[in-house]
Protein backbone atom coordinates (compact mmCIF):
# COMPACT_ATOMS: atom_id res chain seq x y z
CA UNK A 1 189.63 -78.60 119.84
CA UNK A 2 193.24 -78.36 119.49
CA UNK A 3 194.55 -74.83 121.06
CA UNK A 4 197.57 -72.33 120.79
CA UNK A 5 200.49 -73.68 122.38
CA UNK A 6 203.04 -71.40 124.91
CA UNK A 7 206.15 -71.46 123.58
CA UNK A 8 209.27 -70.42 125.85
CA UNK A 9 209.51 -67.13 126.60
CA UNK A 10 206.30 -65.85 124.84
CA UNK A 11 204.45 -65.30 127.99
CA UNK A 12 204.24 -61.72 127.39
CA UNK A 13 202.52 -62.08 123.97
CA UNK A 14 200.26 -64.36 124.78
CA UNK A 15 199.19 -61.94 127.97
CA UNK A 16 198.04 -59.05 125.52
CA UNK A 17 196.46 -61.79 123.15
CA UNK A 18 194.00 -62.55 125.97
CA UNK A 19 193.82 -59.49 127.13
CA UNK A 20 193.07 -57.47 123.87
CA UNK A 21 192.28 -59.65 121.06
CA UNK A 22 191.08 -63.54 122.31
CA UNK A 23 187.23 -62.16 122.47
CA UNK A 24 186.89 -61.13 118.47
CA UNK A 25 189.61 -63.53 116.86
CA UNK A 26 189.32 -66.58 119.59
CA UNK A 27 191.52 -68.03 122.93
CA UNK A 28 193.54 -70.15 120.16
CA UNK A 29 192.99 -67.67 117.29
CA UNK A 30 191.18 -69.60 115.82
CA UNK A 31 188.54 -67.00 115.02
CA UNK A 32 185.23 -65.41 116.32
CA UNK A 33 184.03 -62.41 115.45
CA UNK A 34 187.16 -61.68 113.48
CA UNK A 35 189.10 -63.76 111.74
CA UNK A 36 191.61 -66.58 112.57
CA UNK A 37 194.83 -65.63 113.46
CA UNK A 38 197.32 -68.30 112.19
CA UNK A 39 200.14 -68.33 109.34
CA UNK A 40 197.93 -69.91 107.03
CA UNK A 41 195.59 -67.46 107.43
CA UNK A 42 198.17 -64.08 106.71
CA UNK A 43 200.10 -65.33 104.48
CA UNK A 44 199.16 -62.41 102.05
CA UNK A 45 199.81 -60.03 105.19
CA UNK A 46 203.27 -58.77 105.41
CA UNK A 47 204.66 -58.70 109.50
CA UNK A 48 205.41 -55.03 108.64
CA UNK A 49 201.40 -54.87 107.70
CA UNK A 50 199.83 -56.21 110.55
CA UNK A 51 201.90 -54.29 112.91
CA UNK A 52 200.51 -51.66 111.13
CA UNK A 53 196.73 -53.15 111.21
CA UNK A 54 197.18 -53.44 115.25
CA UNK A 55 198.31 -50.00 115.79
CA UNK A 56 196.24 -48.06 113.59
CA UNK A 57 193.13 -50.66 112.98
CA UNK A 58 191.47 -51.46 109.69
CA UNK A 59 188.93 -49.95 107.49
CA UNK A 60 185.69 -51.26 106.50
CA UNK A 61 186.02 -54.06 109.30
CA UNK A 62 185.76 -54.28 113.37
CA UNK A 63 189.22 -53.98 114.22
CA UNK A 64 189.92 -50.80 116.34
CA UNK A 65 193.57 -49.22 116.11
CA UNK A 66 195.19 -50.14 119.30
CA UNK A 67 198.37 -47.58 118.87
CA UNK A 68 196.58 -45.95 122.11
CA UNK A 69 196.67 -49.16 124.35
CA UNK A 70 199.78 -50.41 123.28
CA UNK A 71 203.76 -49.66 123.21
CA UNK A 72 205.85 -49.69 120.53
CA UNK A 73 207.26 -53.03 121.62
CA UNK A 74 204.00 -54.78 122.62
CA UNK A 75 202.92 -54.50 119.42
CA UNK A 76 205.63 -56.21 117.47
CA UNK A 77 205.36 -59.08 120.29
CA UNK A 78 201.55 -59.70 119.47
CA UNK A 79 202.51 -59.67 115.74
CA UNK A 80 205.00 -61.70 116.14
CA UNK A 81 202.67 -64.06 118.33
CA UNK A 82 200.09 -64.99 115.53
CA UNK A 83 202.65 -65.76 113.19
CA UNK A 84 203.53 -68.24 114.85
CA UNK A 85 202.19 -71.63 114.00
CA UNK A 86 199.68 -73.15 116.57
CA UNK A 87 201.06 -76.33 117.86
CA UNK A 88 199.65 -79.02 117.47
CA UNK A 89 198.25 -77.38 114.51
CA UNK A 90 194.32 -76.93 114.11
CA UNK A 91 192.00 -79.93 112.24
CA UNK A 92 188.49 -79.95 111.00
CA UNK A 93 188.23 -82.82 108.78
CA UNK A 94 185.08 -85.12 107.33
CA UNK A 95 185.13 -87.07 110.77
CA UNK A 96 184.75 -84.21 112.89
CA UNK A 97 182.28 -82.45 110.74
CA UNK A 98 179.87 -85.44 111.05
CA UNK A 99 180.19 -85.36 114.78
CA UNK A 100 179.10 -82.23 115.07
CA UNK A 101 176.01 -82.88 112.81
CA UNK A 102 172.51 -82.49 114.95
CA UNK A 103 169.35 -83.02 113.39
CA UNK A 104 165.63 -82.08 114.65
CA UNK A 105 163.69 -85.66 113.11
CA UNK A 106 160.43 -84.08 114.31
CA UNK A 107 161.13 -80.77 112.14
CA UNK A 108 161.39 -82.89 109.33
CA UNK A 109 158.35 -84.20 109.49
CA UNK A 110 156.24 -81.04 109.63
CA UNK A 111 154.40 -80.19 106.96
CA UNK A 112 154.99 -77.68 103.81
CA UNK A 113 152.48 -74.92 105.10
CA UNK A 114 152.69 -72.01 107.61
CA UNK A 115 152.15 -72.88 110.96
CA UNK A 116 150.10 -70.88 113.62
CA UNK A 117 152.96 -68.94 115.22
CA UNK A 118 153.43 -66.82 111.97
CA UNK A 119 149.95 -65.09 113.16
CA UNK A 120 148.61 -64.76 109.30
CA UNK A 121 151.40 -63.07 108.09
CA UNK A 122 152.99 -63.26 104.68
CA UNK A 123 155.63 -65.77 104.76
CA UNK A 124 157.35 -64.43 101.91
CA UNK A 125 156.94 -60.87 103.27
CA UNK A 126 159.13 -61.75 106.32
CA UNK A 127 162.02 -59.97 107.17
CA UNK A 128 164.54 -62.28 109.06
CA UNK A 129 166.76 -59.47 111.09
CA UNK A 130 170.63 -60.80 112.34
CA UNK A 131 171.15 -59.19 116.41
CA UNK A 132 174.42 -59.65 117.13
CA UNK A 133 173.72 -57.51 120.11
CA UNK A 134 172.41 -60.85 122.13
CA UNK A 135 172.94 -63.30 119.43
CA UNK A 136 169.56 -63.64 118.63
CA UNK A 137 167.46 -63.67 115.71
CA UNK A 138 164.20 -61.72 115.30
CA UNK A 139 161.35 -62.68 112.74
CA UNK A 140 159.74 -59.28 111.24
CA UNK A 141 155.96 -59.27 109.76
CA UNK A 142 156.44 -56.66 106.50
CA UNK A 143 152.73 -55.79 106.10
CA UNK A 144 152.13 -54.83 110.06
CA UNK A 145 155.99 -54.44 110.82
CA UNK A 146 155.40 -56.64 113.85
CA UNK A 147 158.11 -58.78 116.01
CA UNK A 148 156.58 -62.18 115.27
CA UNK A 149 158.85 -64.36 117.12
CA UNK A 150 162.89 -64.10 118.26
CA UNK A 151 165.21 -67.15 119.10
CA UNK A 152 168.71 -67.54 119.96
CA UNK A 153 171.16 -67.99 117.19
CA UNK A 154 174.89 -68.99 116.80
CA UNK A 155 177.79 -67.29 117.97
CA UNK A 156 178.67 -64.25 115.44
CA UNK A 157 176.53 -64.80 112.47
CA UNK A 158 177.61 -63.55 108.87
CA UNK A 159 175.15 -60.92 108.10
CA UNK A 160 173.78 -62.87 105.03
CA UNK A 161 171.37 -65.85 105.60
CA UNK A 162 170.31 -67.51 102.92
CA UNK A 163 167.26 -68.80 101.89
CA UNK A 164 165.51 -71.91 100.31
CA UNK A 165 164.33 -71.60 96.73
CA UNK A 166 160.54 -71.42 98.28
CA UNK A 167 161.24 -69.49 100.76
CA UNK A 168 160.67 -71.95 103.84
CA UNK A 169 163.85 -72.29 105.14
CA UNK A 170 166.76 -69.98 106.00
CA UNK A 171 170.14 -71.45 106.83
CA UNK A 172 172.64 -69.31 108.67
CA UNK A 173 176.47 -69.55 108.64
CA UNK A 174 178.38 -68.77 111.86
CA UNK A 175 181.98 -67.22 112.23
CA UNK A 176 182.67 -70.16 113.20
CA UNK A 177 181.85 -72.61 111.04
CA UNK A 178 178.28 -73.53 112.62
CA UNK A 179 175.47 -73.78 109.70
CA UNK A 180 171.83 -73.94 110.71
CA UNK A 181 168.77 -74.56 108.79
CA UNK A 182 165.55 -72.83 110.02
CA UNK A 183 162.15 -73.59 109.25
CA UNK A 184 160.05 -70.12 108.82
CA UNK A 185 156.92 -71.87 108.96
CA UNK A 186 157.06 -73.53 111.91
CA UNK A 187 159.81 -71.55 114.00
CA UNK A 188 161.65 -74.38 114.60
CA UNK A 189 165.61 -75.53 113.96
CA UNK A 190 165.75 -78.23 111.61
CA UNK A 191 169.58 -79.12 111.59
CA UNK A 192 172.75 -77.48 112.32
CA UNK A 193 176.48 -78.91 111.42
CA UNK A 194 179.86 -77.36 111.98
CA UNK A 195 181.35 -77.04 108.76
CA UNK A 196 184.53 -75.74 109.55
CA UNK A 197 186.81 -73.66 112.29
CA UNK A 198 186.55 -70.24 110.49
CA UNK A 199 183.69 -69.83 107.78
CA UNK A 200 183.08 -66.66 105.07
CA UNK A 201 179.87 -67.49 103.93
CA UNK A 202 177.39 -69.80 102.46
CA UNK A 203 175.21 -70.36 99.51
CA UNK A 204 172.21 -72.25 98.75
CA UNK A 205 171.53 -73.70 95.19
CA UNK A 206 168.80 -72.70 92.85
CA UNK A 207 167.09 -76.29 92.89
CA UNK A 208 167.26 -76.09 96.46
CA UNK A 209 169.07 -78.91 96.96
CA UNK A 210 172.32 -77.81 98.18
CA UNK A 211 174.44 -75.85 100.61
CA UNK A 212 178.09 -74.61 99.87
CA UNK A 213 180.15 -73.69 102.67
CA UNK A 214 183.25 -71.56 101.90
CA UNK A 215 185.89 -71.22 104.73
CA UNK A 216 188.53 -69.35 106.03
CA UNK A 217 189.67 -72.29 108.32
CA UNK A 218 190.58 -75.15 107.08
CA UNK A 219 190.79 -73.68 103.22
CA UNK A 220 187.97 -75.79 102.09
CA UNK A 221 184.79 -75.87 100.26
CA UNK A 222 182.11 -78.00 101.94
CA UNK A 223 178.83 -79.47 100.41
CA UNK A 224 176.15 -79.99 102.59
CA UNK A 225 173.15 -81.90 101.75
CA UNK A 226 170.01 -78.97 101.99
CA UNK A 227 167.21 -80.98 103.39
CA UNK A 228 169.38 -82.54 106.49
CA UNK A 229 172.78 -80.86 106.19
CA UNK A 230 174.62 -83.94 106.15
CA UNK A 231 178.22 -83.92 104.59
CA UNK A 232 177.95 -84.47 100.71
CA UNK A 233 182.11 -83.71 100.13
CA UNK A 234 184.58 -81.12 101.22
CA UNK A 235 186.65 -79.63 98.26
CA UNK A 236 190.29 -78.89 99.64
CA UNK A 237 190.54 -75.33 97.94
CA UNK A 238 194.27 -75.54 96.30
CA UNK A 239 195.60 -74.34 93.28
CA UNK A 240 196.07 -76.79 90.24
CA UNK A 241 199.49 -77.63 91.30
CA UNK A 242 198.57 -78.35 94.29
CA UNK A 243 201.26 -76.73 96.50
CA UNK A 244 199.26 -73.87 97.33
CA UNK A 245 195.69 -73.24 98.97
CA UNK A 246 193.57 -70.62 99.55
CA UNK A 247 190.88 -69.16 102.16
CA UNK A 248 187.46 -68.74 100.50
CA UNK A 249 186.30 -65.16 99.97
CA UNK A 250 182.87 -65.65 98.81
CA UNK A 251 180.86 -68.39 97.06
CA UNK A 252 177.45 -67.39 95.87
CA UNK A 253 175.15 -69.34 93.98
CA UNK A 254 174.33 -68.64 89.85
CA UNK A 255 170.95 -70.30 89.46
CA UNK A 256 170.60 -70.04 85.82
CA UNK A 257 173.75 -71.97 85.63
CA UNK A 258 173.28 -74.53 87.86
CA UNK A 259 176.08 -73.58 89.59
CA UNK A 260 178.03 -72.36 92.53
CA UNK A 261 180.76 -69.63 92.14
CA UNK A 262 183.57 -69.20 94.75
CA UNK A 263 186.05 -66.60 94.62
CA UNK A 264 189.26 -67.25 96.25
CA UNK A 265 191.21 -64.97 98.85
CA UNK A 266 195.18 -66.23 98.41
CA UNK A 267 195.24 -67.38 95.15
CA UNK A 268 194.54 -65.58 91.54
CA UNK A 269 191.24 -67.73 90.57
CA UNK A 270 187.64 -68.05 90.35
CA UNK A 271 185.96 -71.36 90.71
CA UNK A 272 182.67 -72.41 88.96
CA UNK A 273 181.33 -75.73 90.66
CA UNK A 274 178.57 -77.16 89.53
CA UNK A 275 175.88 -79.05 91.10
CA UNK A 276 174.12 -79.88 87.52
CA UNK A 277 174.07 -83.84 87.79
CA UNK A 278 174.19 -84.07 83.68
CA UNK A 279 176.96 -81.16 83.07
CA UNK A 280 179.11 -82.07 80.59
CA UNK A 281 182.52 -83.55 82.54
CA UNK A 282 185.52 -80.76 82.62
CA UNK A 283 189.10 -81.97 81.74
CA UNK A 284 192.45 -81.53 84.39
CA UNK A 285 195.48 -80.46 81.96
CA UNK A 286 196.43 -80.65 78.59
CA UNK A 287 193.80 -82.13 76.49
CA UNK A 288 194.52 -83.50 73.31
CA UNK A 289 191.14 -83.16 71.58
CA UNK A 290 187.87 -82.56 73.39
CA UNK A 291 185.35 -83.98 70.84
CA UNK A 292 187.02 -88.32 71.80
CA UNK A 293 187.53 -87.18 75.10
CA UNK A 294 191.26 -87.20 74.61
CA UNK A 295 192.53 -86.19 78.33
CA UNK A 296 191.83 -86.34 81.50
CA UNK A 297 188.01 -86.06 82.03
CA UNK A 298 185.89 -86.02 85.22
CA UNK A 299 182.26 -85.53 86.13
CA UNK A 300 181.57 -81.49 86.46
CA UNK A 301 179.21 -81.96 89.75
CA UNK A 302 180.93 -80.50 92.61
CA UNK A 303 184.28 -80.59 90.80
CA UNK A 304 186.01 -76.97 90.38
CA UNK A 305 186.26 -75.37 86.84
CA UNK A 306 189.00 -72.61 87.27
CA UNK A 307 189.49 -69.10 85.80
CA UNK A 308 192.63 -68.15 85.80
CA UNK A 309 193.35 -64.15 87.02
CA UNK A 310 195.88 -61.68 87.36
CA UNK A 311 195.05 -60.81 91.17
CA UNK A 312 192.87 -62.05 93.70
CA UNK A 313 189.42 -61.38 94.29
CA UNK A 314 187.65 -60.42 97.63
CA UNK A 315 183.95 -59.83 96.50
CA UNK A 316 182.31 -60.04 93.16
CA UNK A 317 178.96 -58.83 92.30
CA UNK A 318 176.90 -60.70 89.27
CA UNK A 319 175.24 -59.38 86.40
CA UNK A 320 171.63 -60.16 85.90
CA UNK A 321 172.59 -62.81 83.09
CA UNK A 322 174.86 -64.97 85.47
CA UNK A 323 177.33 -65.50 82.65
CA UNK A 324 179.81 -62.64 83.85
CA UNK A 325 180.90 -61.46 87.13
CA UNK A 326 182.63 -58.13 88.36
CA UNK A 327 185.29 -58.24 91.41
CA UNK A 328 188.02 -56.62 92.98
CA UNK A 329 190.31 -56.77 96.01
CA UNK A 330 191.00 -54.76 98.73
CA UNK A 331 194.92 -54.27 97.29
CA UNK A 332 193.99 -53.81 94.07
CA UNK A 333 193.40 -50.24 92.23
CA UNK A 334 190.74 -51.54 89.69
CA UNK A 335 188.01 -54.14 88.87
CA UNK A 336 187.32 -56.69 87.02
CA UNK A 337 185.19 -58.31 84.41
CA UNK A 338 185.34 -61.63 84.34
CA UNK A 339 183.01 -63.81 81.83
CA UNK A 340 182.11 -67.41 83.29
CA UNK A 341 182.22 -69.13 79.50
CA UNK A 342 184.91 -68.17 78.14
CA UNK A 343 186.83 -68.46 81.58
CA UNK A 344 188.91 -64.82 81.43
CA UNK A 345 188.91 -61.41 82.55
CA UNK A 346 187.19 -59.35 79.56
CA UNK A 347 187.33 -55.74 80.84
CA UNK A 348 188.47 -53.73 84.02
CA UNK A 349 186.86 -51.33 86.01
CA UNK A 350 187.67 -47.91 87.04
CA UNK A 351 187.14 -48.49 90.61
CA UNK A 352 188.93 -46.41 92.75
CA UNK A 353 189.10 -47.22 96.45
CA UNK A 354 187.83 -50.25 97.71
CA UNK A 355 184.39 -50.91 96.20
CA UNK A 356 181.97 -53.17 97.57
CA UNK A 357 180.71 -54.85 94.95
CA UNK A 358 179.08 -57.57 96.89
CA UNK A 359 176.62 -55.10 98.13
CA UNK A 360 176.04 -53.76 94.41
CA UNK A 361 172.75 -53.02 92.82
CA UNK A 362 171.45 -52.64 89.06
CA UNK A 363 168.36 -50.92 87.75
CA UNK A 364 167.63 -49.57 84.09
CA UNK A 365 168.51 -45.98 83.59
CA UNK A 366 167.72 -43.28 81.04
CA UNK A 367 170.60 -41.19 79.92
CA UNK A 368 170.53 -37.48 78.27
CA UNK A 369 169.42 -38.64 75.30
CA UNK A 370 167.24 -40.86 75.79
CA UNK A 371 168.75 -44.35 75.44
CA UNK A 372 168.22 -46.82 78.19
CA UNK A 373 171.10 -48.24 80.10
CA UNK A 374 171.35 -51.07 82.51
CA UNK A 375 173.97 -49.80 85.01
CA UNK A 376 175.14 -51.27 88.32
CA UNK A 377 175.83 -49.29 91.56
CA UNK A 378 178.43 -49.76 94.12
CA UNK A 379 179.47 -47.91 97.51
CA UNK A 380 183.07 -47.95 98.32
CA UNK A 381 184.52 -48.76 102.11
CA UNK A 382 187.17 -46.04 102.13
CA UNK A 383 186.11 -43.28 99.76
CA UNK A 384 183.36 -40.74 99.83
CA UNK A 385 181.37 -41.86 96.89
CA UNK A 386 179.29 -44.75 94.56
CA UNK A 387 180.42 -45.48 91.66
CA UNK A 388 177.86 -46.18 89.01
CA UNK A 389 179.05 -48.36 86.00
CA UNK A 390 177.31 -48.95 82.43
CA UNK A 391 176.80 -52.65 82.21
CA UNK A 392 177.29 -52.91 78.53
CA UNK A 393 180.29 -51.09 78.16
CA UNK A 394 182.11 -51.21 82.04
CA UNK A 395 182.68 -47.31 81.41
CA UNK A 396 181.84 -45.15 84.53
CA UNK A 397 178.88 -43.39 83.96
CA UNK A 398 178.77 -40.98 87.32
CA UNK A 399 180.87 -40.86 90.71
CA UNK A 400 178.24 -39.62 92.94
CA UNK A 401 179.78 -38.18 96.21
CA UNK A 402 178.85 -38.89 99.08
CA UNK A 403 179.02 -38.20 102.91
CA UNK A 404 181.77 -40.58 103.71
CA UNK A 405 182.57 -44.36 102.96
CA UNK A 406 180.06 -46.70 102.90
CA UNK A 407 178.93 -50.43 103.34
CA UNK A 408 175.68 -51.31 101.76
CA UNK A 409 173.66 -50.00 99.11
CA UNK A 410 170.05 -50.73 98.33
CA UNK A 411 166.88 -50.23 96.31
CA UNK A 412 163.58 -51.76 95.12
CA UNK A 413 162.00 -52.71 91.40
CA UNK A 414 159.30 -50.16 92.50
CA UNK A 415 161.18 -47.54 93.82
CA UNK A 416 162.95 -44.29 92.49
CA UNK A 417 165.62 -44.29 95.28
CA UNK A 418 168.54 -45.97 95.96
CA UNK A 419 169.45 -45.75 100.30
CA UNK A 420 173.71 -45.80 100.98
CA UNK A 421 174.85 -45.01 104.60
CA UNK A 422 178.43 -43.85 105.35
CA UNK A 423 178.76 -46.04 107.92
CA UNK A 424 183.13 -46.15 107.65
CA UNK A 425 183.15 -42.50 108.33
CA UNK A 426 183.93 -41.05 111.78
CA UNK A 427 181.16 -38.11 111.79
CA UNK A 428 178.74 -39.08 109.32
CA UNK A 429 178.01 -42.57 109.92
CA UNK A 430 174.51 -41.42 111.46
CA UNK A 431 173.23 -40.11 108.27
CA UNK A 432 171.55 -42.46 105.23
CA UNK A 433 171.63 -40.75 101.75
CA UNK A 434 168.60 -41.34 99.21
CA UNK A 435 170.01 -41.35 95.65
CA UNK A 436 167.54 -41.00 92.80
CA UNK A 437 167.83 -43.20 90.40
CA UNK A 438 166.55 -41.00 87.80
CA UNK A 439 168.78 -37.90 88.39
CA UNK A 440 171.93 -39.84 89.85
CA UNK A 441 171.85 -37.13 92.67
CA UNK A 442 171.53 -37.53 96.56
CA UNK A 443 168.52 -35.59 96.97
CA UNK A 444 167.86 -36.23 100.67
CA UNK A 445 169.17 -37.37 104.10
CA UNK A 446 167.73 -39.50 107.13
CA UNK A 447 169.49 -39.17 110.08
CA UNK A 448 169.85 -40.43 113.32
CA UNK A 449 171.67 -38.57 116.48
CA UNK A 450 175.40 -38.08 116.14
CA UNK A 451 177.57 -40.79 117.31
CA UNK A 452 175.22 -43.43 116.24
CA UNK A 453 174.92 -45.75 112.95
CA UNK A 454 172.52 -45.63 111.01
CA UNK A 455 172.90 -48.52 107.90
CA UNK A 456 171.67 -51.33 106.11
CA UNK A 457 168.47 -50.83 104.24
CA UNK A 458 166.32 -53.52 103.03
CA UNK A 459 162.49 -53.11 101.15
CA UNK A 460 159.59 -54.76 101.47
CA UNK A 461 158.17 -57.32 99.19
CA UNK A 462 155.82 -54.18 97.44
CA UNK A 463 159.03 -51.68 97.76
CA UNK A 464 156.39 -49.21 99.66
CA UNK A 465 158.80 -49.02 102.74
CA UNK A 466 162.37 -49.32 103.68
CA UNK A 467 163.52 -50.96 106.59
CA UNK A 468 166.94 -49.36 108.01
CA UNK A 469 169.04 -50.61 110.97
CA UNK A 470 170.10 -48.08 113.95
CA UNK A 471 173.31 -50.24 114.63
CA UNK A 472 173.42 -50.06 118.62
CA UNK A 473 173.09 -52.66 120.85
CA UNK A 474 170.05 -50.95 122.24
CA UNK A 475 169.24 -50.06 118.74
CA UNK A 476 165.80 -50.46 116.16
CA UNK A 477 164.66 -51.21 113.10
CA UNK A 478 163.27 -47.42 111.39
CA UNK A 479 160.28 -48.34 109.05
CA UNK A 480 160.43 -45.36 106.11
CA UNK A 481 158.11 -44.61 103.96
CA UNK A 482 159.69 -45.16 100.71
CA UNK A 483 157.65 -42.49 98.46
CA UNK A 484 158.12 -39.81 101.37
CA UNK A 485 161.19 -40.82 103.18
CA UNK A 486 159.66 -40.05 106.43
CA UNK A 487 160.12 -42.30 109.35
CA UNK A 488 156.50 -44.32 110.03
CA UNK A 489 157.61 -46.55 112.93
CA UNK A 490 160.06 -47.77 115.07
CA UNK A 491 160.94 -52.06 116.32
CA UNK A 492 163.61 -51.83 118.91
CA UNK A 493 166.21 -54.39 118.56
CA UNK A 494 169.83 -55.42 120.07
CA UNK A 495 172.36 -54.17 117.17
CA UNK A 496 170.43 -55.32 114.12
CA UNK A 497 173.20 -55.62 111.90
CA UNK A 498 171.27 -56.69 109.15
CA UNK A 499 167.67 -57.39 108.01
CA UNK A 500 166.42 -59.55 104.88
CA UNK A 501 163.28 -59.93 103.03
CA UNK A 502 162.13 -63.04 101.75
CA UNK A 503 160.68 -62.20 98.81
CA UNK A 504 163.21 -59.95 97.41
CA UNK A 505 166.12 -62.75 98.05
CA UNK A 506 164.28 -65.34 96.21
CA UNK A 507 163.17 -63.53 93.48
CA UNK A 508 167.18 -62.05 93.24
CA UNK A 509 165.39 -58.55 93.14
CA UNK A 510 167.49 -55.96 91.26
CA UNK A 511 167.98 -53.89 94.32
CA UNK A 512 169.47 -56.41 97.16
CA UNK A 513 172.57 -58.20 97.31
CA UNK A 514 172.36 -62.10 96.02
């Protein structure tokens, strides 16, 4: 791969890039860990901002503040360093994506029931649990809470697998750009494929016949073939002029609707893509009348149906309907609402902060007087509370305070509590708060010892227990009884930054993230 260039009389920078910020964002910044560090990539940054990022770090991600480490005048040389371009510049196109496609012919071949290495266990009451302690990937039994089998995974995986429709397979997206599928049943790789320099995140369509791979790096959408993960079509992600492009955010799939939606991270726009072979075709420009087909008309499947915004989105979190989505970004001061089919923002959100919404959660809740509400639930990365929001109206319903800022936020069909960790604050970030559902009122704590992190819940298939990460690299998964939120059992495990059940992400249960 093409690298970062010295120019003349950058030495200096390029010493405290190696030194301080190659192993999380890459030797030619092209990404790891953290992001790619390249003009295209900060163009919404301000120079003035990401001096500011390096000296005093940045919430809700890894990056430390390095205004301890570094002088005044080192730290305007390294941000002047990765705005420069990277000569020659970096290329992942469709030619070097299929080179890097490997495929297992043998795994193909095996057949559609659980193999012997699963030991009797439930395969659909598996938890798969990310390590990025080792870079390894540990298979969880959720009826005997057993280590089943562990294997070594990509570089820096995104905390979200995501799963086949059945639940047999579980692809992975890398950092950087690797995908892998996984076969649960037998243990075994299937195929992996390098989609891209710097990826977000992947989804995995409803008929379980697609992957979409958003990236940071080239600004692309990629459609990967589910069964093999050959290369379908890359989508160059630009706005409809087409003098501007954009990293991808997120892209999640909307199963009802036969559809993939991608939000974007430069440019004002949500994109619906569809993977329905009979949608009706979508029109570019003017169109003079839709019943003849007066315009320009192509075929919906994987072509982009835009929603024009007024500001970017980061994360989005879908209603249970799949017709309307609700985002924000990390600059904004508010949310939005924004409906799929009539292609607009409909309400905003009080949001204050930065909400997560991509770790939001709904469940049905009884008010004062009676009525029933559906309402969804966010925690917010830099303020000391979750918002919870009345899905029929967007109003605010409750700000329920909380120890510190948090990441995730989780709960169970079966299950009374909601679990949020304040895992973005300095002294608290050892201490998960159980929220009942019923009252809207933390009404107890589990906590590990001070210093450490304590975060990421996920249920099993029944809801009877909670499974929470200790976020060390000689860390452990904590088993919880659900009912009496006392600690049952204990799986050590190299920085378990995040565990998911199969059941509850095929079945889109109201309490995980989708």
């Amino acid at each position: 791969m093409a690298g970062a260039s010295m120019p003349a009389g950058a030495t200096g920078a390029q010493r405290l890039y190696q030194e301080h910020c190659a192993a999380c964002h890459g030797e030619s910044r092209l990404g790891g860990v953290g992001p790619a560090l390249l003009p295209e990539n900060l163009e919404r940054l301000r120079k003035s901002e990401a001096v500011k990022v390096i000296r005093e770090g940045r919430v809700a991600t890894q990056m430390p503040a390095f205004g301890d480490k570094l002088s005044t005048d080192q730290t305007q040389q390294l941000a002047e360093w990765i705005y420069r371009p990277a000569t020659p510049a970096p290329v992942w196109d469709e030619v070097q994506i299929r080179s890097s496609h490997v495929v297992n012919a043998n795994a193909l071949a095996l057949p559609a029931a659980p193999g012997s290495g699963l030991k009797g266990a439930d395969p659909l009451n598996l938890f798969v649990v990310v390590e990025t302690g080792d870079h390894h990937v540990s298979l969880v039994d959720g009826d005997r809470f057993e280590r089943l089998h562990r294997f070594p995974s990509r570089y820096a995986l995104h905390g979200g697998p995501k799963f086949s429709p059945d639940g047999r397979f579980v692809y992975f997206a890398s950092r950087d750009g690797w995908i892998s599928k996984y076969d649960l049943y037998h243990l075994v790789v299937v195929a992996e494929i390098r989609a891209g320099l710097n990826t977000r995140n992947a989804a995995v369509s409803g008929d379980g016949k697609w992957v979409l791979v958003g990236n940071y790096l080239p600004h692309s959408l990629v459609v990967l073939d589910a069964g093999d993960l050959s290369l379908v079509k890359t989508i160059p992600v630009k706005n409809a002029a087409g003098d501007k492009s954009s990293r991808v955010s997120a892209v999640y799939d909307a199963a009802p609707r036969k559809s993939f939606v991608a939000a974007l991270k430069d440019l004002p726009e949500v994109w619906e893509i569809s993977y329905d072979p009979i949608a009706e075709p979508l029109a570019e420009g003017l169109v003079h009348d839709y019943r003849y087909r007066e315009g320009h008309f192509k075929p919906a499947m994987f072509f982009p149906r835009r929603t024009q915004l007024a500001d970017c989105l980061d994360d989005f979190f879908f209603t249970q309907s799949y017709d309307t989505i609700l985002g924000s970004s990390r600059s904004a001061t508010s949310g939005q609402v924004v409906q799929l089919d009539v292609r607009r923002k409909i309400a905003g959100l009080d949001l204050p902060g930065m909400p997560h919404l991509g770790s939001g959660i709904t469940w049905k809740w009884q008010d004062p007087a009676g009525s029933e509400r559906l309402v969804v639930a966010s925690p917010n990365l830099n303020q000391d509370l979750v918002t919870v929001i009345d899905l029929k109206t967007y109003q605010t319903i409750k700000q329920i305070k909380t120890l510190g800022p948090g990441f995730f936020l989780r709960s169970h069909e079966m299950s009374r509590y909601a679990f949020t960790d304040s895992m973005m604050s300095t002294e608290n970030k050892n201490i998960l708060q159980v929220i009942d559902k019923r009252t809207l009122e933390v009404v107890a704590q589990i906590k590990a010892e001070p210093g450490q992190t304590l975060a990421h819940v996920e249920f099993t298939r029944d809801g009877r227990y909670a499974l929470a990460s200790l976020w060390e690299m000689d860390g452990a998964l904590l088993v919880i009884d659900a009912q009496t939120l006392e600690e049952v059992k204990r799986i050590p495990a190299k920085k378990p930054v995040g565990k998911y059940n199969v059941w509850n992400k095929i079945s889109r249960s109201e309490g995980t993230s989708h």
